[in-house]
Protein backbone atom coordinates (compact mmCIF):
# COMPACT_ATOMS: atom_id res chain seq x y z
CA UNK A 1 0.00 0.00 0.00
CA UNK A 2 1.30 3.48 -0.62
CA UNK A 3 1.69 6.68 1.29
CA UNK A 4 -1.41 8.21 -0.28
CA UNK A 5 -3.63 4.97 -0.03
CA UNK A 6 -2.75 4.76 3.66
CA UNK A 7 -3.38 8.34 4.02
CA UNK A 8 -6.48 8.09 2.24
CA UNK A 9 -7.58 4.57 4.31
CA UNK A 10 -7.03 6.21 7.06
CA UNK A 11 -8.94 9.48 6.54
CA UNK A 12 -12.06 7.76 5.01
CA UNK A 13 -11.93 5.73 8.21
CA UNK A 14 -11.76 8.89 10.68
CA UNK A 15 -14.42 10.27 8.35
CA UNK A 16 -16.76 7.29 8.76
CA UNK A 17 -16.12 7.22 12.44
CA UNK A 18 -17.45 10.73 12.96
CA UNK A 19 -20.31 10.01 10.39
CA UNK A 20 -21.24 6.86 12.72
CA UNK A 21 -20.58 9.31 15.97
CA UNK A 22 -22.89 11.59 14.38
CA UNK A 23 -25.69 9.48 13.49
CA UNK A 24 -25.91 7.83 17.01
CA UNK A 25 -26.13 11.64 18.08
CA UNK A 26 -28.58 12.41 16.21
CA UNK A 27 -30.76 9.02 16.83
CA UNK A 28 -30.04 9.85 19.90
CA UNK A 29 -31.58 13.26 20.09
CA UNK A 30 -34.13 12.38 17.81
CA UNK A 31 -35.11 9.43 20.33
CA UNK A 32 -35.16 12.27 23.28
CA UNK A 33 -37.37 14.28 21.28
CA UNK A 34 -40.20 11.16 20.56
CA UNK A 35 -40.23 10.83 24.37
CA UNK A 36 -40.86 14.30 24.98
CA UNK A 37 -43.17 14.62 22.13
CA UNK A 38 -44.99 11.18 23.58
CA UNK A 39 -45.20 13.38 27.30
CA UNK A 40 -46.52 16.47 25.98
CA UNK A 41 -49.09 14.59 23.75
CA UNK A 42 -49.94 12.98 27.28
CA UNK A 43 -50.41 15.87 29.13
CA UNK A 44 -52.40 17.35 26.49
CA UNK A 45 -54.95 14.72 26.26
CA UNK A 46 -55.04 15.03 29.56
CA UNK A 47 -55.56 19.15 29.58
CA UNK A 48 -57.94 18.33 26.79
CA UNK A 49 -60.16 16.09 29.36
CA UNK A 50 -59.87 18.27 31.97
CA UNK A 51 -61.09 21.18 29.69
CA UNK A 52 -63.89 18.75 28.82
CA UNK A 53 -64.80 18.41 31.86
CA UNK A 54 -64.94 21.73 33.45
CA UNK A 55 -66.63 22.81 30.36
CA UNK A 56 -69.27 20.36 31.49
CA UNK A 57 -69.33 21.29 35.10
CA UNK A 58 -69.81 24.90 33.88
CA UNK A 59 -73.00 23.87 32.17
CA UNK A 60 -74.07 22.65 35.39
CA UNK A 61 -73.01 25.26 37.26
CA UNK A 62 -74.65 27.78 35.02
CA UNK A 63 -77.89 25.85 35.01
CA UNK A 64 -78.25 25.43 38.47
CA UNK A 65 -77.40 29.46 38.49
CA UNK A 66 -80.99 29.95 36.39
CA UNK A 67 -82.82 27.72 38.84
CA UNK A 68 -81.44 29.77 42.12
CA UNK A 69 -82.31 33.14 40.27
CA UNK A 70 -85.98 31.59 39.09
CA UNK A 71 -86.52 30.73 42.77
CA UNK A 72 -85.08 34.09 44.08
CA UNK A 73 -87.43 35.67 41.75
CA UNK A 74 -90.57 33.58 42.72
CA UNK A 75 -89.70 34.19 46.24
CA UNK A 76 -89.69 37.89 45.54
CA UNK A 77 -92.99 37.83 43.98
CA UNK A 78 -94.32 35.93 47.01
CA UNK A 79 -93.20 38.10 49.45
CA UNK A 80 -94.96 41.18 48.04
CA UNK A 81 -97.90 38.91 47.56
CA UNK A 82 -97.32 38.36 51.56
CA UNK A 83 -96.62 41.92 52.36
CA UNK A 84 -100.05 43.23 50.62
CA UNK A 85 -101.44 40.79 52.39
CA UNK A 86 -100.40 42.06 55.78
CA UNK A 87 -100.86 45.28 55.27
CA UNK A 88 -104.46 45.11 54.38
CA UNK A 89 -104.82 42.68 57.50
CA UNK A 90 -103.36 45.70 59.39
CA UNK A 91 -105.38 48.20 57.67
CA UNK A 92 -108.80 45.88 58.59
């Protein structure tokens, strides 16, 4: 083998070595990233079901709101149904 051969053996070795360094780097980081793409995806399904579900509670929420203002309001109308009442008992 001659000078150049062994100089270009041994530089298309080096070079493949850092290729193969690099790859494993990058499968490496690209691995990292699927895991932390997989955990965010989790915790968003997650947000997502909690959103769900407060959206739901709100329904209820708000609904039993309109029931507690109907009854405020029919209570109102009974007590000025109760105070005429009195005052014409007082007034007899």
């Amino acid at each position: 083998m001659t000078e150049i051969e062994s100089i270009l053996t041994a530089t298309l070795i080096a070079l493949e070595q850092e290729i193969r360094q690099k790859q494993e780097a990058q499968a490496k980081a690209i691995t990292e990233q699927e895991l932390s793409l997989t955990a965010h995806t989790d915790t968003l399904r997650l947000l997502q079901k909690q959103v769900s579900h407060l959206s739901i509670q709100q329904q209820e929420y708000t609904q039993h709101l309109e029931r507690l203002i109907d009854i405020y309001k029919n209570f109102g109308q009974l007590l000025r149904w109760l105070e005429k009442i009195n005052s014409r008992e007082k007034n007899d």
